[in-house]
N, C-alpha and C. Protein backbone atom coordinates (compact mmCIF):
# COMPACT_ATOMS: atom_id res chain seq x y z
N UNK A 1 14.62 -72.18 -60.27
CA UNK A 1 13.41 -72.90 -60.05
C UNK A 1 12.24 -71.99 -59.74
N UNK A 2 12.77 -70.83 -59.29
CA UNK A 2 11.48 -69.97 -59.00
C UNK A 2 10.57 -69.50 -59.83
N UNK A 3 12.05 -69.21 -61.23
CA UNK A 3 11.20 -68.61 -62.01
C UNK A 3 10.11 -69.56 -62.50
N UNK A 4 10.49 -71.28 -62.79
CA UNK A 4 9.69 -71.95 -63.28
C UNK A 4 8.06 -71.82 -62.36
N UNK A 5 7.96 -71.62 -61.26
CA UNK A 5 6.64 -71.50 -60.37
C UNK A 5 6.37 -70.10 -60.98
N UNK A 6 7.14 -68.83 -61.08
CA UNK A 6 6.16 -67.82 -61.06
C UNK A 6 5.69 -68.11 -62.71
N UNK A 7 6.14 -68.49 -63.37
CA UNK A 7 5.10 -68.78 -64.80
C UNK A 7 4.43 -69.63 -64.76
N UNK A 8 4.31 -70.68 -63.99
CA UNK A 8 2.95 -71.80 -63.77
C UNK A 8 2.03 -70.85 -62.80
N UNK A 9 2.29 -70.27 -61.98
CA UNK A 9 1.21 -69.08 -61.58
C UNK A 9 1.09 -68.36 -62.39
N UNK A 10 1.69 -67.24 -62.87
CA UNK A 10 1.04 -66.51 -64.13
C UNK A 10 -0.16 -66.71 -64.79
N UNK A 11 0.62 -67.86 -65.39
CA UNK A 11 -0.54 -68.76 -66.42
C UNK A 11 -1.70 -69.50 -65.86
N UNK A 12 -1.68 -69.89 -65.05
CA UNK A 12 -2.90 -70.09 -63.90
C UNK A 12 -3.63 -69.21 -63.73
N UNK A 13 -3.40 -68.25 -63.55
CA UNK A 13 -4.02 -66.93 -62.62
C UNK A 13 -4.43 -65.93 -64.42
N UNK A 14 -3.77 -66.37 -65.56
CA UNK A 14 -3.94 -65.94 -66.64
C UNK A 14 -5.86 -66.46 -67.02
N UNK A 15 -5.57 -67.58 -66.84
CA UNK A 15 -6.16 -69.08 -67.50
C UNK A 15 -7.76 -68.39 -66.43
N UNK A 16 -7.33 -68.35 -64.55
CA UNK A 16 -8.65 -68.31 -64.36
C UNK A 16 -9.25 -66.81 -64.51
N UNK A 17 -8.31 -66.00 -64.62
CA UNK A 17 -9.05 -64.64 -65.35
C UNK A 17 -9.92 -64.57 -66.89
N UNK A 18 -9.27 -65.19 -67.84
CA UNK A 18 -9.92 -65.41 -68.97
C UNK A 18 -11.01 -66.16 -68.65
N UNK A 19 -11.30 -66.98 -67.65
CA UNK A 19 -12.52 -68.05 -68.13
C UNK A 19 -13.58 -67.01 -67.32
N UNK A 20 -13.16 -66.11 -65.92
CA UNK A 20 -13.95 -65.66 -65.42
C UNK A 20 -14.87 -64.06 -66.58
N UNK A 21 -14.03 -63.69 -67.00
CA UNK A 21 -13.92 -62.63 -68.12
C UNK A 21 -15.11 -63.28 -69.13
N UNK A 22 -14.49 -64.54 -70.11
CA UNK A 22 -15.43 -65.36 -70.68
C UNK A 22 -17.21 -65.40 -70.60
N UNK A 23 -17.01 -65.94 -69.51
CA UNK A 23 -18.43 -65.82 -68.45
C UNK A 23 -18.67 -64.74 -68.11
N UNK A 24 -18.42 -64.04 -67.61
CA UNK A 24 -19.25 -62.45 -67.87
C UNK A 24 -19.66 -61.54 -69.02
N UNK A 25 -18.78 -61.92 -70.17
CA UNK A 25 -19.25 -61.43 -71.33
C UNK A 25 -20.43 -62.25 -71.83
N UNK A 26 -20.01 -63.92 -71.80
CA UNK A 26 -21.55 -64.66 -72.15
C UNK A 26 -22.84 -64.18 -71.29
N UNK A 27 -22.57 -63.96 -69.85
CA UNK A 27 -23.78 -63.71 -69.14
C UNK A 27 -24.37 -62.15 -69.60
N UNK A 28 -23.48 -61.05 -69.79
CA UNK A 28 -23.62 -59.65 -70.58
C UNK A 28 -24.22 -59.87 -71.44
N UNK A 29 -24.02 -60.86 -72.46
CA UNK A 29 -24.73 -61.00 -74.06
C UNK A 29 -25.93 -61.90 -73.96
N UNK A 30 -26.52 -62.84 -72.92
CA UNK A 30 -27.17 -63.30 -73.02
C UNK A 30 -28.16 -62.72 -72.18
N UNK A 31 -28.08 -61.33 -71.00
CA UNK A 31 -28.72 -60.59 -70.53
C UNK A 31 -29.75 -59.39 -71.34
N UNK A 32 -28.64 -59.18 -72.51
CA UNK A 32 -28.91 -58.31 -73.66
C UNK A 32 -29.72 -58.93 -74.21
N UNK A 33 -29.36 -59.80 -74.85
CA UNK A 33 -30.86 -60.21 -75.89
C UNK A 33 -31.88 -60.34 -74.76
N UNK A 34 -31.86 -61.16 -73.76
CA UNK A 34 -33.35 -61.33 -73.41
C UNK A 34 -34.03 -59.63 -73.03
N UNK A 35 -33.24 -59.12 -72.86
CA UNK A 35 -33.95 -57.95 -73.19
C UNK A 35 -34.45 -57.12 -74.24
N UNK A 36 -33.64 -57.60 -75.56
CA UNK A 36 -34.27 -57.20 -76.84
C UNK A 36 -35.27 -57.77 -77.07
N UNK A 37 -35.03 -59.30 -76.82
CA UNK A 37 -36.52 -60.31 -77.32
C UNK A 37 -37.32 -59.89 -76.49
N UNK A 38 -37.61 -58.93 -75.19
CA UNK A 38 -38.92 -58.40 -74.61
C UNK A 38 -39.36 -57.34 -74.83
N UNK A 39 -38.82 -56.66 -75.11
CA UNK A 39 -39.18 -55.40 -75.75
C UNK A 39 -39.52 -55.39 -77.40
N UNK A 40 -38.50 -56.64 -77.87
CA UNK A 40 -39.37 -57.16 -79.69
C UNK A 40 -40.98 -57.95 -79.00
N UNK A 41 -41.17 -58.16 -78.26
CA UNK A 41 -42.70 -58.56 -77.82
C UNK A 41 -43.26 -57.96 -77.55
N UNK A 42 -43.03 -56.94 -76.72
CA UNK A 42 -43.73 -55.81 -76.23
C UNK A 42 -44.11 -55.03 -77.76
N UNK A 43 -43.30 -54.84 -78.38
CA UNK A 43 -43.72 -54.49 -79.80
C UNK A 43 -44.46 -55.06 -80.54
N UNK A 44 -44.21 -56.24 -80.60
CA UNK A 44 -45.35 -57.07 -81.26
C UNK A 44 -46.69 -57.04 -80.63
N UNK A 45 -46.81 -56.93 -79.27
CA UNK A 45 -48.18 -56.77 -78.65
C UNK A 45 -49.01 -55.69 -79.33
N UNK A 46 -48.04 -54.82 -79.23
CA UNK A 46 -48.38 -52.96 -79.52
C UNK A 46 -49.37 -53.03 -81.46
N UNK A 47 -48.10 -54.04 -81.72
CA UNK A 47 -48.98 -54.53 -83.09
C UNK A 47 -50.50 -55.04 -83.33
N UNK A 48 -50.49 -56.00 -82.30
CA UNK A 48 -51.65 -56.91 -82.27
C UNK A 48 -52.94 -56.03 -82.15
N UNK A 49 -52.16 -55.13 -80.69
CA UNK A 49 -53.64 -53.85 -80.53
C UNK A 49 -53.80 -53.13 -81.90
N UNK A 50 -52.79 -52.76 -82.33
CA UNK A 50 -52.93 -52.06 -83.73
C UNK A 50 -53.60 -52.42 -84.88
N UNK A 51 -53.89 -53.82 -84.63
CA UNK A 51 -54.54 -54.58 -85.76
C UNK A 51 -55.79 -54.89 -85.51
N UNK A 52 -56.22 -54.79 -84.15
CA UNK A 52 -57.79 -55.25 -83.96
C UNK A 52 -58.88 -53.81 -84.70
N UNK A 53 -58.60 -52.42 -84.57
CA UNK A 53 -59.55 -51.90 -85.43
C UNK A 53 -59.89 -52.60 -86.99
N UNK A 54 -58.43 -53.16 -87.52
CA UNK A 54 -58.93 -53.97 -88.87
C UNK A 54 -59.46 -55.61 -89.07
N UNK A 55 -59.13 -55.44 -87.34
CA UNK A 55 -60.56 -57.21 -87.43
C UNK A 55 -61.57 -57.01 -87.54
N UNK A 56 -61.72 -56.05 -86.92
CA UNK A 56 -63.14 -55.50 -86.36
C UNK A 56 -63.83 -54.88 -88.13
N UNK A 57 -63.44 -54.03 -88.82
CA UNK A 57 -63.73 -53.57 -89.51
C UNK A 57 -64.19 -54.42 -90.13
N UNK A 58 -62.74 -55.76 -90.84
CA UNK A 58 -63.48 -56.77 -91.58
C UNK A 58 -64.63 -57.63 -91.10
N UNK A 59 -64.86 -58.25 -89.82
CA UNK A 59 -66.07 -58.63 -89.17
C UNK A 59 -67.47 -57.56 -89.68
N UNK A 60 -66.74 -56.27 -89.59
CA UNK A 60 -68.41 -55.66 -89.89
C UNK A 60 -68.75 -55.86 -91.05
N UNK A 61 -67.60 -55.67 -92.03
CA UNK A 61 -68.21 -56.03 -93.75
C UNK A 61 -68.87 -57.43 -93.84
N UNK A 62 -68.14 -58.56 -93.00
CA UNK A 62 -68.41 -59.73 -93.15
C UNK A 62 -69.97 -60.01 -92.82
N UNK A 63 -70.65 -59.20 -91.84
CA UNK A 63 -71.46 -59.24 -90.98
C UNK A 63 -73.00 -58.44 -91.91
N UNK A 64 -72.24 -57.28 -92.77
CA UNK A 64 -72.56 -56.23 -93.49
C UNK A 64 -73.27 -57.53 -95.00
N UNK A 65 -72.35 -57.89 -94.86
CA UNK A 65 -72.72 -58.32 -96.08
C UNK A 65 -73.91 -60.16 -95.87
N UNK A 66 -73.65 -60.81 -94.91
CA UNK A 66 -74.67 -61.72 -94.53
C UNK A 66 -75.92 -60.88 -94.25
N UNK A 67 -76.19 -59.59 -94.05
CA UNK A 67 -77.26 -59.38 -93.61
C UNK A 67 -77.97 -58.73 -95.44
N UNK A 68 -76.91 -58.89 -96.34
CA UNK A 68 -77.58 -58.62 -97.31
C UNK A 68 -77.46 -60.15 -98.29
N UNK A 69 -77.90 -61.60 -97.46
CA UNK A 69 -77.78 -62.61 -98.11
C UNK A 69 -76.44 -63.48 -98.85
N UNK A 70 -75.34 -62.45 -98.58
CA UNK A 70 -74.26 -62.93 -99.17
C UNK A 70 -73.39 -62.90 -97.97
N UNK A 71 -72.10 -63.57 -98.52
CA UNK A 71 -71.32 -64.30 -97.78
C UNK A 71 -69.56 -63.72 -98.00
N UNK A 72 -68.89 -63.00 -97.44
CA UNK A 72 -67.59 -62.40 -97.30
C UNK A 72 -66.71 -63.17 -97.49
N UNK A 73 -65.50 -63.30 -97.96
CA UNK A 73 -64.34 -64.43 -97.16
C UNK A 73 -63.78 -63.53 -96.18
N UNK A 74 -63.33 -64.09 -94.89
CA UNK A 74 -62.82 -63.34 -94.13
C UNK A 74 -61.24 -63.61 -93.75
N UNK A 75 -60.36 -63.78 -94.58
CA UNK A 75 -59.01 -64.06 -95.06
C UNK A 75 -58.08 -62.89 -94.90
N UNK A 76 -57.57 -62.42 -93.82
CA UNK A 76 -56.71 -61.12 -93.92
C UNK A 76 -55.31 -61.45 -93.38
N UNK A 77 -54.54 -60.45 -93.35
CA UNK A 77 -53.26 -60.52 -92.58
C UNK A 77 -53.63 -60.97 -91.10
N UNK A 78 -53.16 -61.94 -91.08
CA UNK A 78 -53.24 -62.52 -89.52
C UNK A 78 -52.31 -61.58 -88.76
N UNK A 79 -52.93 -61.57 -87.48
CA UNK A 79 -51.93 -60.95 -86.13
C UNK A 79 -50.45 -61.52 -86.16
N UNK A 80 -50.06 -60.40 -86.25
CA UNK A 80 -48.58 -61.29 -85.56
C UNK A 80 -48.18 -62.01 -84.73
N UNK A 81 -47.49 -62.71 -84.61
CA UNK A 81 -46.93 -63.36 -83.76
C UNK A 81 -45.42 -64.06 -83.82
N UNK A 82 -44.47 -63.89 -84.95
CA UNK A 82 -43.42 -64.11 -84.99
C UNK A 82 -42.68 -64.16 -83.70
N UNK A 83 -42.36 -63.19 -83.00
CA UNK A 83 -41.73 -63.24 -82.14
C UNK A 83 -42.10 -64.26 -80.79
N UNK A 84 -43.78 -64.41 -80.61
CA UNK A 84 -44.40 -65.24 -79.68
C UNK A 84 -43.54 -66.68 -80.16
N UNK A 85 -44.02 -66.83 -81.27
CA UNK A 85 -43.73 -68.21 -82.24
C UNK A 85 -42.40 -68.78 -81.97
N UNK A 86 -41.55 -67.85 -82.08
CA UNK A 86 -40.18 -68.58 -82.28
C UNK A 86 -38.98 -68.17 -80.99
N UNK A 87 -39.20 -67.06 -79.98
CA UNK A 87 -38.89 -66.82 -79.07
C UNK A 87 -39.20 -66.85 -77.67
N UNK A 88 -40.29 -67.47 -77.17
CA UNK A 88 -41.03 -67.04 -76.25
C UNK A 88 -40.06 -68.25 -75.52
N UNK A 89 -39.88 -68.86 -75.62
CA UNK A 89 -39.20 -70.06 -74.73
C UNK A 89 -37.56 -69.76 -74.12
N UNK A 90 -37.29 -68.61 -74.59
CA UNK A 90 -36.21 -67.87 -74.27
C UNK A 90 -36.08 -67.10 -73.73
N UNK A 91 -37.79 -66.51 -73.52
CA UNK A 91 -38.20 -65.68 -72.61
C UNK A 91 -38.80 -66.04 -70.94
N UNK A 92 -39.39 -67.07 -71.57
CA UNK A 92 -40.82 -67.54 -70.30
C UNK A 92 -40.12 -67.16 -68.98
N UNK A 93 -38.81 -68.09 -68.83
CA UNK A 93 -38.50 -68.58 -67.10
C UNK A 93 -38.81 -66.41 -66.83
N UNK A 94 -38.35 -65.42 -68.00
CA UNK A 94 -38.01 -64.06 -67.35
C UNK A 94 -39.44 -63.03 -67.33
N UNK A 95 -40.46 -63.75 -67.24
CA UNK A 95 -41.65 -63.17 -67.45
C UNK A 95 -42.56 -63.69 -66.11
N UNK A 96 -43.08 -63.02 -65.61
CA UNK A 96 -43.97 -62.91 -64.43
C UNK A 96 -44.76 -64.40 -64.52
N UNK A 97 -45.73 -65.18 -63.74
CA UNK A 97 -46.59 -66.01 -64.19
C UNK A 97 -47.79 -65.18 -64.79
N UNK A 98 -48.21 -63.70 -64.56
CA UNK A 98 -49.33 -63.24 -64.73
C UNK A 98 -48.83 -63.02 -66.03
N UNK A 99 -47.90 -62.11 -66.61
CA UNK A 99 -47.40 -61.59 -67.70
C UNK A 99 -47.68 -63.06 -68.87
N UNK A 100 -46.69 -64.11 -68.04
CA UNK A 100 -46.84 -65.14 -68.95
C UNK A 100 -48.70 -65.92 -69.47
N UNK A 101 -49.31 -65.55 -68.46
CA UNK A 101 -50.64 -65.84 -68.54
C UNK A 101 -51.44 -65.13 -69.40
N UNK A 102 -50.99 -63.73 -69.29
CA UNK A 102 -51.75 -62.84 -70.24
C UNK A 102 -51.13 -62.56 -71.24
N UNK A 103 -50.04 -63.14 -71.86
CA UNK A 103 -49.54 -63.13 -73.42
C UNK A 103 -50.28 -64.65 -73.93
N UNK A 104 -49.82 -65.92 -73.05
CA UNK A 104 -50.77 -66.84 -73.58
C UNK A 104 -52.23 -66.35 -74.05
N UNK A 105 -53.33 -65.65 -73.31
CA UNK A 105 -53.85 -65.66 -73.51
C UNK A 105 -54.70 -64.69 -74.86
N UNK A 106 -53.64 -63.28 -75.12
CA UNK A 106 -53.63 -62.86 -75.84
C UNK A 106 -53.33 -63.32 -77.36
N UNK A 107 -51.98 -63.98 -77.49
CA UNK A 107 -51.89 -64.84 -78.44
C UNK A 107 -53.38 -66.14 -78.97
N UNK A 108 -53.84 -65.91 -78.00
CA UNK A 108 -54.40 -67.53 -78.12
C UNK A 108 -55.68 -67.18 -78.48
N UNK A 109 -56.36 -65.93 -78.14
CA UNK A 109 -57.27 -64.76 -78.87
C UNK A 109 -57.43 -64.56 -80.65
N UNK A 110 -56.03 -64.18 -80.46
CA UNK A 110 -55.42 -63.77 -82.02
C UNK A 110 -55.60 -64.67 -82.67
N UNK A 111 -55.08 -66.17 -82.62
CA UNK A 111 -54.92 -67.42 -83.08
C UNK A 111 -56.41 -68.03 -83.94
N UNK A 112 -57.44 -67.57 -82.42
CA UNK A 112 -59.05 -68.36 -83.00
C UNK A 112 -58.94 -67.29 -84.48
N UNK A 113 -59.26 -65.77 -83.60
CA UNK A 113 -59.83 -65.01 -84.55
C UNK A 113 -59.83 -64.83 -85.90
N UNK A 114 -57.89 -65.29 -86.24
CA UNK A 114 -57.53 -65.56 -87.53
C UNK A 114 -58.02 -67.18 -87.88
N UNK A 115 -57.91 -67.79 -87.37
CA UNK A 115 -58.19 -69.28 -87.85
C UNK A 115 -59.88 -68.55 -88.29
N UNK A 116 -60.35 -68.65 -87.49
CA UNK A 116 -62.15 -68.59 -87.65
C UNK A 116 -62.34 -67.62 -88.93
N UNK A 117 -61.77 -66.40 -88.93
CA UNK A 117 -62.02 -65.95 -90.07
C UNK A 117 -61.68 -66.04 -91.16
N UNK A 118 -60.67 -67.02 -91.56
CA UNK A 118 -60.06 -68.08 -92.44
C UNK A 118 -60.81 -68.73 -93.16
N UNK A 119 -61.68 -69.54 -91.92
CA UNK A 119 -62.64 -70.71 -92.21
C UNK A 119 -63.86 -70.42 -92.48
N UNK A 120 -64.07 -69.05 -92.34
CA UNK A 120 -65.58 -68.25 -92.64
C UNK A 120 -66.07 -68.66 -93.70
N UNK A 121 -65.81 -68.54 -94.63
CA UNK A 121 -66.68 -68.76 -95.90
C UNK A 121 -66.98 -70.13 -96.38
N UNK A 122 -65.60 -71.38 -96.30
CA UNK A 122 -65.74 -72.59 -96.02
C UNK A 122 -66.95 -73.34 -95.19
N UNK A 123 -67.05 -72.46 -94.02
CA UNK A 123 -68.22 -73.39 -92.87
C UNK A 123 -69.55 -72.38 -93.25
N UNK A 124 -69.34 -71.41 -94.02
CA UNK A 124 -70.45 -70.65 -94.37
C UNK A 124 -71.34 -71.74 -95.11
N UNK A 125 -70.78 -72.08 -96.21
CA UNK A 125 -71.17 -72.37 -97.74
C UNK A 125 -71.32 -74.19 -97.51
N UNK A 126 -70.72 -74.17 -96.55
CA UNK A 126 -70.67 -76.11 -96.26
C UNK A 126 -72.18 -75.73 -95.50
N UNK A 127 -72.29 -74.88 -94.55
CA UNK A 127 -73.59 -74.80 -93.47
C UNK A 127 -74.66 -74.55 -94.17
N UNK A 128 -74.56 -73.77 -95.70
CA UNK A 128 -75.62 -73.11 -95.98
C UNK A 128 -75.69 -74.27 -96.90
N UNK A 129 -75.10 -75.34 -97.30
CA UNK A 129 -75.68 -76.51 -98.34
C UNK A 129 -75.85 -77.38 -97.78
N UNK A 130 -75.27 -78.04 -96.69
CA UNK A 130 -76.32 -78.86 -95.90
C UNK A 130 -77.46 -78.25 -95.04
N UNK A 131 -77.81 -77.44 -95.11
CA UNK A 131 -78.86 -76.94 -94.37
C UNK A 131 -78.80 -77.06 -92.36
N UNK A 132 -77.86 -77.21 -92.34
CA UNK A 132 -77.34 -76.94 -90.63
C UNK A 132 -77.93 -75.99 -89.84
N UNK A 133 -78.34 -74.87 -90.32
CA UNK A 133 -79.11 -74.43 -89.24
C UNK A 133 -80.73 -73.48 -90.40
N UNK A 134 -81.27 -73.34 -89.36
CA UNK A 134 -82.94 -72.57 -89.50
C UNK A 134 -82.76 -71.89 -90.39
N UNK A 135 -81.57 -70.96 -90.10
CA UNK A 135 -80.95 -69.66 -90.30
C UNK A 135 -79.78 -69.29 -90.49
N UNK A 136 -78.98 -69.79 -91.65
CA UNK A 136 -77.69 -69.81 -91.73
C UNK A 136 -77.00 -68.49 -91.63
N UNK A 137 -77.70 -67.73 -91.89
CA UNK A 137 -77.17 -66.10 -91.92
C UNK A 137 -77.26 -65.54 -90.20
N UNK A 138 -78.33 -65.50 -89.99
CA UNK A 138 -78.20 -65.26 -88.18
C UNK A 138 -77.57 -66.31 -87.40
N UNK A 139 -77.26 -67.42 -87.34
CA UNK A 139 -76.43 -67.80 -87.12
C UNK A 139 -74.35 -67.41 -87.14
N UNK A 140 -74.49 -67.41 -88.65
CA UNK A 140 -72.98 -66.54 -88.55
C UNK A 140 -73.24 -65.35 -88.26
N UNK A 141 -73.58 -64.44 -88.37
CA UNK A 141 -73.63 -63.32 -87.65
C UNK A 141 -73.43 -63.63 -86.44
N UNK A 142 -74.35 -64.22 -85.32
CA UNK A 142 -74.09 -64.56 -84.17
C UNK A 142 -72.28 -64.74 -83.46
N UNK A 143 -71.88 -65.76 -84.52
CA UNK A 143 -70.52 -66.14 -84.37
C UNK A 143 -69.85 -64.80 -84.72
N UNK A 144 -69.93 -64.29 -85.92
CA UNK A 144 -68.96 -63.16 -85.93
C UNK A 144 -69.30 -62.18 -85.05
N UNK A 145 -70.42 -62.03 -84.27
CA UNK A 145 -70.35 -61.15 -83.06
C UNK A 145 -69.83 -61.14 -82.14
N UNK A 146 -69.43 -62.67 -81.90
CA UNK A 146 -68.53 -63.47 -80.94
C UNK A 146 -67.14 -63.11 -81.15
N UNK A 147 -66.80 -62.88 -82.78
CA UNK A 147 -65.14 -62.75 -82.87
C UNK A 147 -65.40 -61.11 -82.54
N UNK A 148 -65.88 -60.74 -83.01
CA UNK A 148 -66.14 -59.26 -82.44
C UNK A 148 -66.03 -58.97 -80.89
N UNK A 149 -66.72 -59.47 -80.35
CA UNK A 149 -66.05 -59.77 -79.00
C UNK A 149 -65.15 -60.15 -78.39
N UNK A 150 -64.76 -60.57 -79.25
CA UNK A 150 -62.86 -61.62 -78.60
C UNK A 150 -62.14 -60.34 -79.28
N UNK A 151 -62.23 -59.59 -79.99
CA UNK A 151 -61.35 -58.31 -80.75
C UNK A 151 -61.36 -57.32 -79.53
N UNK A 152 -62.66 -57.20 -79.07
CA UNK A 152 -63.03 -55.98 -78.06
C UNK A 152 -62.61 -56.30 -76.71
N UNK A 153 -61.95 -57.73 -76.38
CA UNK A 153 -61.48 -58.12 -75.50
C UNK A 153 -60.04 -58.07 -75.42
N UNK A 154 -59.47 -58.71 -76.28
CA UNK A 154 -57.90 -58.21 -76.65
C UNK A 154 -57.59 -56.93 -76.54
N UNK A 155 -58.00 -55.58 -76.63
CA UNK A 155 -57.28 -54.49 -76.81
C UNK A 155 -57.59 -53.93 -75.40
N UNK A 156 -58.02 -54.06 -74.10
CA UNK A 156 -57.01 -53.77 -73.20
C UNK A 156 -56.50 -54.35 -72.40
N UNK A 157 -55.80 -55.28 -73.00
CA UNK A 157 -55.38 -56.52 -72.56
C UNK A 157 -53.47 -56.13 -72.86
């Protein structure tokens, strides 16, 4: 009869080693990624700064060229954000409130700048045929001085 108890212990003591084992490897692997997915953000940030000299550039042609009566499209590779996009919710609870505040807000920078310069030539050419403003050309300029500013704000951010 004994032996029958020491193999229902065994296997017990088998059973709660594996589940404890189990759970430490899930908590190991799910420690790991959230550390890849922050450091794939941190990379992607590194990107975003990397990309504002070529907002900026295109804003000046855009800007370059209203001041010679004509009108740019301002349509480029948008900022990245893949990783914001499809990971960040896997991240949040492990990110500071400030950290989390200042990626929102960085992202959310990126977001106008590409939308707006998207829509540049669209609200150009709609503004300049209904006659919307005095001055349709100093006017956008104005605005793209503005995205110019939201560019010069993002990078030390």
């Amino acid at each position: 009869m004994s032996d029958f108890w020491e193999n229902i212990t065994a296997t017990l003591v088998g059973i709660v080693v594996g589940a404890a084992l189990s759970q430490a490897i899930a908590l190991c692997i799910a420690y790991r990624r959230r550390n890849q997915l922050r450091r794939a953000l941190n990379e992607e940030l590194r990107t975003i700064r990397a990309q504002i000299p070529q907002k900026r550039d295109i804003i000046g042609q855009m800007t370059n060229a209203l001041d010679k009566g004509k009108a740019l499209p301002g349509t480029s590779v948008h900022y990245a954000r893949s990783i914001y996009t499809n990971f960040l919710p896997e991240l949040y609870d492990k990110l500071s409130q400030r950290e989390r505040d200042c990626v929102h807000v960085i992202y959310e920078y990126a977001r106008v700048v590409d939308q707006s310069l998207d829509d540049h030539l669209d609200r150009y050419t709609s503004a300049k045929r209904d006659g919307a403003f005095a001055d349709t050309e100093v006017a956008f300029k104005l605005m793209l001085s503005d995205l110019d500013s939201t560019c010069q704000r993002l990078a030390p951010l």
